[in-house]
Protein backbone atom coordinates (compact mmCIF):
# COMPACT_ATOMS: atom_id res chain seq x y z
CA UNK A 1 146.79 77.73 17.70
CA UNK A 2 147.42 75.58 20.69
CA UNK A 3 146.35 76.68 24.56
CA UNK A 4 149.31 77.84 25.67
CA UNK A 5 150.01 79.86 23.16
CA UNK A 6 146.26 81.54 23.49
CA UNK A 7 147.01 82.29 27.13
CA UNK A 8 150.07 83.83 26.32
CA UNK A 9 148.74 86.27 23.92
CA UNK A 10 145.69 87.22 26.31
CA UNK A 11 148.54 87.82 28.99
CA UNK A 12 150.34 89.90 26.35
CA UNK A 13 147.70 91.74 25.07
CA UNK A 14 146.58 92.96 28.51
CA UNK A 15 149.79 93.68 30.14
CA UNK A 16 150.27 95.99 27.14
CA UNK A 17 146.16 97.61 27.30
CA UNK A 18 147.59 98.26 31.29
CA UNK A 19 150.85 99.60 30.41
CA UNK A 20 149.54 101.69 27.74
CA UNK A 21 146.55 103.21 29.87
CA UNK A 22 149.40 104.35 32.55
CA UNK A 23 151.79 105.99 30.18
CA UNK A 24 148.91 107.87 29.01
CA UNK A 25 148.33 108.85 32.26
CA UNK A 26 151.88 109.57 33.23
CA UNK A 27 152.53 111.68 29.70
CA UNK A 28 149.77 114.01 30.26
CA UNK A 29 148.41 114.06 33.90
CA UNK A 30 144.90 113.38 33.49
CA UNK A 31 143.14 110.66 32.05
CA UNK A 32 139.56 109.57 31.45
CA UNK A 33 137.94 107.14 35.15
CA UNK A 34 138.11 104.44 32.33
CA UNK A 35 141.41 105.08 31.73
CA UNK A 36 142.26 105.27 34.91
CA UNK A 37 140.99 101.56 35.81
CA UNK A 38 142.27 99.94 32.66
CA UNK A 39 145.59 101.78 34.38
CA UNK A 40 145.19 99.64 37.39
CA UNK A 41 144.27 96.14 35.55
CA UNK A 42 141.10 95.77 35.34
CA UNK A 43 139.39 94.73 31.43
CA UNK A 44 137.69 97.47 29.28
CA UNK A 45 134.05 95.72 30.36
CA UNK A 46 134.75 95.68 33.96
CA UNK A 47 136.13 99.04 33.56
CA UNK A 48 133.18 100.66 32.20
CA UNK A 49 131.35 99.49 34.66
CA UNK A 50 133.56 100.94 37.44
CA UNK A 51 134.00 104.32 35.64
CA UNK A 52 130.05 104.34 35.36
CA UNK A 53 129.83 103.86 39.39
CA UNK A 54 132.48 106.22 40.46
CA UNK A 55 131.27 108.66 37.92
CA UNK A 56 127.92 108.61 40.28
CA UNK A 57 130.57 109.32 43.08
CA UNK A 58 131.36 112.54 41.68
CA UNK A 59 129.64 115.14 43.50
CA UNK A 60 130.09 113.23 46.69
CA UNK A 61 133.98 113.52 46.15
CA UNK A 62 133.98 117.27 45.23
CA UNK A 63 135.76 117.00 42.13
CA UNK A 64 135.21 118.79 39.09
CA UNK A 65 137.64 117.20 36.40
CA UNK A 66 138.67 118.90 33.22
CA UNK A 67 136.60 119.10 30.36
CA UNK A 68 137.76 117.27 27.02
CA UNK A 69 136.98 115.55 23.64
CA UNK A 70 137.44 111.94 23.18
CA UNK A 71 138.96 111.19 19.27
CA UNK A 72 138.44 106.96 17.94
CA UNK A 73 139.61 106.21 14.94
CA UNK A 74 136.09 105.98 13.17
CA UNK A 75 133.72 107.19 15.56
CA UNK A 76 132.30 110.58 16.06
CA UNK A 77 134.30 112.54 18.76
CA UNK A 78 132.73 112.76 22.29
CA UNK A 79 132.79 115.20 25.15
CA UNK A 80 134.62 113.83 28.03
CA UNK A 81 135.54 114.49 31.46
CA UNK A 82 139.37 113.86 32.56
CA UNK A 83 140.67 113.69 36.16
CA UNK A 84 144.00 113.84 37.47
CA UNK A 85 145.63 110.80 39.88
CA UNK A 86 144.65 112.42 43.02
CA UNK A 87 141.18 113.72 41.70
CA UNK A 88 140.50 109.87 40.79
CA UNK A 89 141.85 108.35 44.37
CA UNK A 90 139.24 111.09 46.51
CA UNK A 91 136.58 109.53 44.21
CA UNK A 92 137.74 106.21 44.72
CA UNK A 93 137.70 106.66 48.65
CA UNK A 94 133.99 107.40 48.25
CA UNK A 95 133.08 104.36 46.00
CA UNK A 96 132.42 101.69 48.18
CA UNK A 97 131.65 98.33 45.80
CA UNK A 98 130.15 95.34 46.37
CA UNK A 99 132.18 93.00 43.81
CA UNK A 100 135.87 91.60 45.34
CA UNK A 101 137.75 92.38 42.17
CA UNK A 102 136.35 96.01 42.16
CA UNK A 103 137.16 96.29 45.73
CA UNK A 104 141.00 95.49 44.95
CA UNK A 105 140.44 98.21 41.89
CA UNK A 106 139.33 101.01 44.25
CA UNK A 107 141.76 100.24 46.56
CA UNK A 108 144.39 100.32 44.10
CA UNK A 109 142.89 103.71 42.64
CA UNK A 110 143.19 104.67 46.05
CA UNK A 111 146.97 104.12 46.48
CA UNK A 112 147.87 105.52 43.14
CA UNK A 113 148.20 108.82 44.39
């Protein structure tokens, strides 16, 4: 497999991880915060991270989320939080990040609602 064709396939595979994390999102209303940033562009690692850090931001925010179960293919199923578009945009107001690329992430979780 040549370069170009490597690069083509990254681009491919995360323009669909995006577009799949927003129709999720769209379909149902609510949506885990790692959702939520893989929604806005960001890779699953970085968006772990950025979940983990607005999920500190929380209680600051005043929002309570709905509870859920998370279901994986072969892994046990987990309790979850899920948030709605605006819920996720008052915590992302809050989060104030030190990285650039997470900067452009909270501000686009900021616009999305």
């Amino acid at each position: 497999m040549n370069a170009s064709t490597r690069t083509a396939r990254r681009t491919l595979r995360d323009r669909t991880r995006t577009h799949r994390a927003a129709a999720k999102i769209r379909r149902t209303g609510v949506g885990t915060l790692t959702t939520h940033c893989v929604a806005v562009g960001l890779p699953i690692r970085e968006a772990r991270s950025v979940a983990g850090s607005l999920r500190k931001n929380v209680e600051k925010a005043a929002v309570t989320g709905t509870p859920g179960i998370s279901y994986a293919k072969n892994i046990k199923a987990r309790h979850c939080t899920r948030y709605t578009v605006a819920e996720v945009a008052r915590i992302a107001v809050v989060y104030r990040p030190r990285k650039p690329q997470f900067k452009v992430a909270a501000a686009r979780l900021a616009l999305a609602a």
